[in-house]
C-alpha atoms as a PDB file:
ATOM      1  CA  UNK A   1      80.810 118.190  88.806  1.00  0.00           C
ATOM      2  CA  UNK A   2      81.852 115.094  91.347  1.00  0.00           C
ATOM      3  CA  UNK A   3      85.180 115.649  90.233  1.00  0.00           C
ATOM      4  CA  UNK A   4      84.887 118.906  92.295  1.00  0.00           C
ATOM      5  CA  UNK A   5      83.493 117.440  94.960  1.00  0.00           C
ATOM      6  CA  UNK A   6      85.345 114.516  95.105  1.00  0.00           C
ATOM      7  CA  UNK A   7      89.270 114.361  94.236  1.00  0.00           C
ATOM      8  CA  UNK A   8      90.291 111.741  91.760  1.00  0.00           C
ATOM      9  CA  UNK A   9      93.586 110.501  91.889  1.00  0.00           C
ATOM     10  CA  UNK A  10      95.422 107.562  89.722  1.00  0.00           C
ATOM     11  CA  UNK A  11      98.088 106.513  91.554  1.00  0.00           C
ATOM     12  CA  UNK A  12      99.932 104.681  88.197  1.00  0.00           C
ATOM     13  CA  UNK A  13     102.913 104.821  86.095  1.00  0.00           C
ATOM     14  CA  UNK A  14     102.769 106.509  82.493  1.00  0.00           C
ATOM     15  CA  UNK A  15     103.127 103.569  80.282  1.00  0.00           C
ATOM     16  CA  UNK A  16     101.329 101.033  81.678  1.00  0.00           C
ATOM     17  CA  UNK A  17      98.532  99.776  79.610  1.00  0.00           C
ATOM     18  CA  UNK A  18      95.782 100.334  82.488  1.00  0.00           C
ATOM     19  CA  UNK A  19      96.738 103.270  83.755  1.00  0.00           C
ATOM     20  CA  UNK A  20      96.411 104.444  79.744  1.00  0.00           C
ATOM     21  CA  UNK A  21      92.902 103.046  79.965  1.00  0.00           C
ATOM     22  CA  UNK A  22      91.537 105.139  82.571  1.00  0.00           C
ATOM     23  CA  UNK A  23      93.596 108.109  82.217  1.00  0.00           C
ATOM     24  CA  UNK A  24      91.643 107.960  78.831  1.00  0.00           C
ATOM     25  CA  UNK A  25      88.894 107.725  80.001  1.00  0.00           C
ATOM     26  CA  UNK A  26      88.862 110.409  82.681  1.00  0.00           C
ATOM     27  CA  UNK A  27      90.643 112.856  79.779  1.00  0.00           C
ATOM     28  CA  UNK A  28      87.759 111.834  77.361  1.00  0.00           C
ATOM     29  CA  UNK A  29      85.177 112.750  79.995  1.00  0.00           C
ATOM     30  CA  UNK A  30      86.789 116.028  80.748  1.00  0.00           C
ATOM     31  CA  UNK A  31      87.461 114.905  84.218  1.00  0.00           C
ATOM     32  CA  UNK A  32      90.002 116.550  86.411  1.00  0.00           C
ATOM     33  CA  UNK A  33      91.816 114.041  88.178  1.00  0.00           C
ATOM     34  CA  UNK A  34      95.348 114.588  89.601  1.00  0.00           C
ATOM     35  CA  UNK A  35      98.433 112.240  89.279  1.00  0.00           C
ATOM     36  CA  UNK A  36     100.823 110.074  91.721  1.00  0.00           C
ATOM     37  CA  UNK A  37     103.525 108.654  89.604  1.00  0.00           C
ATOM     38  CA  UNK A  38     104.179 105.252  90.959  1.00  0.00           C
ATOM     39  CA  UNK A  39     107.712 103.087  90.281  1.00  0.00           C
ATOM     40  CA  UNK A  40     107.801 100.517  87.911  1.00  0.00           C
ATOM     41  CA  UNK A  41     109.032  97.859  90.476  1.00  0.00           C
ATOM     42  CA  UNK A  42     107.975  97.877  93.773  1.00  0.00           C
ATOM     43  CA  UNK A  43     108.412  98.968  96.498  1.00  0.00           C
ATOM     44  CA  UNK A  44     105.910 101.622  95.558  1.00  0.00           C
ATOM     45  CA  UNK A  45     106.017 103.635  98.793  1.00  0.00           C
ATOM     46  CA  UNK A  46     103.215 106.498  98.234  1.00  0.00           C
ATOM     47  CA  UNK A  47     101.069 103.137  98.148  1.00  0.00           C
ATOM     48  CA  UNK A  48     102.410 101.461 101.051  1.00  0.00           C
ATOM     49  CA  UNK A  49     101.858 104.620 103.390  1.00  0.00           C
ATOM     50  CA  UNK A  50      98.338 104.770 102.740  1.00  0.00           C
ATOM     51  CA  UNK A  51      97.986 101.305 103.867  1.00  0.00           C
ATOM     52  CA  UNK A  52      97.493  99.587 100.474  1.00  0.00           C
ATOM     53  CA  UNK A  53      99.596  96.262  99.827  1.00  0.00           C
ATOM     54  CA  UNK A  54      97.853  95.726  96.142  1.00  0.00           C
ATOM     55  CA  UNK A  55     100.850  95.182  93.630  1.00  0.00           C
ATOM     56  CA  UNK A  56      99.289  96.160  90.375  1.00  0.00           C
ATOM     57  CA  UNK A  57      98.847  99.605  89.175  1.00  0.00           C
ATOM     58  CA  UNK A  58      96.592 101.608  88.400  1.00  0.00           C
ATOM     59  CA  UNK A  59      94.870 102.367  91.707  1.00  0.00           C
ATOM     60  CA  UNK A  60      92.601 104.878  91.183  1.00  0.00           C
ATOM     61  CA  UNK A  61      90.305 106.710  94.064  1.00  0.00           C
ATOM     62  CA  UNK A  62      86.944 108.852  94.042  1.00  0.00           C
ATOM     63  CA  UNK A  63      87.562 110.816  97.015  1.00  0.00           C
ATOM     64  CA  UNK A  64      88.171 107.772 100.029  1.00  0.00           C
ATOM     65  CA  UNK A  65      87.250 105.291  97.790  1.00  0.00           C
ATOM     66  CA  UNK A  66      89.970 102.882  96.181  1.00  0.00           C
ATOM     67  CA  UNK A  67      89.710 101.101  93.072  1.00  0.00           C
ATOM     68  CA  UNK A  68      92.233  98.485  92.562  1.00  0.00           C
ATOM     69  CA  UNK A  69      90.578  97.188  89.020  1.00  0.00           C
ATOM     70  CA  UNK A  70      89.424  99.696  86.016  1.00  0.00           C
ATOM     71  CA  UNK A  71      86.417  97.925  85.984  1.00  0.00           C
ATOM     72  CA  UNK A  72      84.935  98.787  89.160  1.00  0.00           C
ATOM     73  CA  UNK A  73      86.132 102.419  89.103  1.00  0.00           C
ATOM     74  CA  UNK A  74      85.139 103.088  85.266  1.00  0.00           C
ATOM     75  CA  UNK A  75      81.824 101.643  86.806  1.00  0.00           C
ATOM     76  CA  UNK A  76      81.929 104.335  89.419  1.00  0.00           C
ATOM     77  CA  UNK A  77      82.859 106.899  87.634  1.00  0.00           C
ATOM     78  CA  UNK A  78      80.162 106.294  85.090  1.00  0.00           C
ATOM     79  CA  UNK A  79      77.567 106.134  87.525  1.00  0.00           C
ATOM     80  CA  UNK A  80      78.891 109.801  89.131  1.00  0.00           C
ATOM     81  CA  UNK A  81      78.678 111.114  85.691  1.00  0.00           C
ATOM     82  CA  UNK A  82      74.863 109.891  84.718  1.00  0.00           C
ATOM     83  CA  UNK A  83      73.860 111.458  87.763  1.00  0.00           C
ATOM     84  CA  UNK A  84      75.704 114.681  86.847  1.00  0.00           C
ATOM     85  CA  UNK A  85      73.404 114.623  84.254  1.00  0.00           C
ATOM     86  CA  UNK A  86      75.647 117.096  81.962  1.00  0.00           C
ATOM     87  CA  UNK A  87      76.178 114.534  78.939  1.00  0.00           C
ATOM     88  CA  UNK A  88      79.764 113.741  79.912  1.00  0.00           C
ATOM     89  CA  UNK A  89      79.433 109.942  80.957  1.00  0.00           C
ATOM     90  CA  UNK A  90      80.405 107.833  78.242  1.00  0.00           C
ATOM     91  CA  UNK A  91      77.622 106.068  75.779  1.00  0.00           C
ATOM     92  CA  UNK A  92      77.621 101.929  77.328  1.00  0.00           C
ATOM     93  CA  UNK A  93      76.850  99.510  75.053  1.00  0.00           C
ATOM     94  CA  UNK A  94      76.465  95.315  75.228  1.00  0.00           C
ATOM     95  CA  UNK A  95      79.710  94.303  73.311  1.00  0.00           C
ATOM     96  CA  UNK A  96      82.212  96.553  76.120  1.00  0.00           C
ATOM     97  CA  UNK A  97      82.650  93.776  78.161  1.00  0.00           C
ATOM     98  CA  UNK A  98      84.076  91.334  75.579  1.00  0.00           C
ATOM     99  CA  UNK A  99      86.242  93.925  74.089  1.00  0.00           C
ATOM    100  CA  UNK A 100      87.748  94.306  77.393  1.00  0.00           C
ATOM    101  CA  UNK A 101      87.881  90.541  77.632  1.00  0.00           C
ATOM    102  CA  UNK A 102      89.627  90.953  74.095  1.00  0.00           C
ATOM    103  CA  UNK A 103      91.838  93.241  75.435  1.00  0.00           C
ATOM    104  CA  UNK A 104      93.246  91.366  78.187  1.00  0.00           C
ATOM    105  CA  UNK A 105      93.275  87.954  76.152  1.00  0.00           C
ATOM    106  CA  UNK A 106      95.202  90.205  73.913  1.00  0.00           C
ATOM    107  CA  UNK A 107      97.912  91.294  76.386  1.00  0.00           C
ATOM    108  CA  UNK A 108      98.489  87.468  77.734  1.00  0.00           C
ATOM    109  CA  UNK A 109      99.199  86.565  74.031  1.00  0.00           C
ATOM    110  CA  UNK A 110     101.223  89.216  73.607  1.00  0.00           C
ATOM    111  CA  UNK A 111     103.398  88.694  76.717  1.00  0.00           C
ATOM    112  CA  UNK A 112     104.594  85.267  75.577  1.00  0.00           C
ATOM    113  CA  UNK A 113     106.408  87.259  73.048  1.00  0.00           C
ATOM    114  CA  UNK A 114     108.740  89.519  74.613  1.00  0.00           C
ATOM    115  CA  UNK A 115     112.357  88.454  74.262  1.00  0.00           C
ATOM    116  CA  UNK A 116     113.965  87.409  77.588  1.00  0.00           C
ATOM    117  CA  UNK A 117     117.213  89.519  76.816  1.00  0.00           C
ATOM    118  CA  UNK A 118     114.299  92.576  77.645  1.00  0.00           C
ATOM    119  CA  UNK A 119     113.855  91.266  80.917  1.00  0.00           C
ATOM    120  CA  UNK A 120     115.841  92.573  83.163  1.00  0.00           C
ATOM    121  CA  UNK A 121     117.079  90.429  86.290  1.00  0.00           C
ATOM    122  CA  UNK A 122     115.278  93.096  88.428  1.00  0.00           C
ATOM    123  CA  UNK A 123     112.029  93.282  86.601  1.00  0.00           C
ATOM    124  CA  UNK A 124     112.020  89.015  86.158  1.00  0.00           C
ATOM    125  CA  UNK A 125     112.761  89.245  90.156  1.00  0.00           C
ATOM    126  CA  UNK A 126     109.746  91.719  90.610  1.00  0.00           C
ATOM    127  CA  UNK A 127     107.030  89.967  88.087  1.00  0.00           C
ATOM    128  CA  UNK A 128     107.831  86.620  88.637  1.00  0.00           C
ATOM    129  CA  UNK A 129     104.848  85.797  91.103  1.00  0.00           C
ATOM    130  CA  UNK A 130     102.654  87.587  88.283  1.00  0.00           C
ATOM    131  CA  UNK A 131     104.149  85.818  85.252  1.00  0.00           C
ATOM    132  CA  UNK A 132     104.849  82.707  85.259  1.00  0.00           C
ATOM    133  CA  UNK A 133     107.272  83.226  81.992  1.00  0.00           C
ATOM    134  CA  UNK A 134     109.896  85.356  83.759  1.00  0.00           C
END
């Protein structure tokens, strides 16, 4: 099992969509990973003491590697899994790239609708080099 061999954290907060994603995906997979709850807003301190100045969560790592997308470490993980060889790497298929393109696409759209009175001064303060709307 590489998870054995090679600790898997997700250094995220609970409710945001990508940390959802992999958590999923590691659950799904029957992967132990462990958990370092992050702040919504940053400062995110845990982060900043290892040296990483990457905003967005998650940040996931395979042992000392760091994954600051889900799509490089859901690549990695995948490819740790094959080798296992024990059947617990997720089936791949042609169309999971443009449902994760949906995905996004989806989230963008959806953004535009969030009602300004939800945005707190601190958050608009914290996301406003991410999102142009705030």
């Amino acid at each position: 099992m590489p998870s054995a061999l090679l600790p898997i954290i997700a250094w995220d907060y609970q409710f945001a969509p990508n940390a959802q994603k992999s958590r999923n995906y590691l659950y799904i997979t029957h992967t132990p990973f462990k958990i370092c709850e992050q702040p919504f807003l940053l400062p995110r301190p845990a982060l900043l003491s290892l040296g990483i100045t990457y905003r967005r969560v998650p940040v996931l790592s395979i042992g000392k590697d760091v994954f600051c997308d889900n799509a490089s470490f859901l690549d990695a993980m995948q490819e740790l899994l094959e080798r296992e060889g024990e059947g617990r790497a997720l089936k791949r298929g042609g169309a999971d790239r443009a449902f994760e393109a949906w995905g996004y696409r989806s989230f963008w759209v959806a953004l535009a609708s969030v009602p300004a009175g939800l945005v707190s001064k601190e958050l608009g303060e914290d996301r406003r080099e991410l999102f142009r709307r705030f």
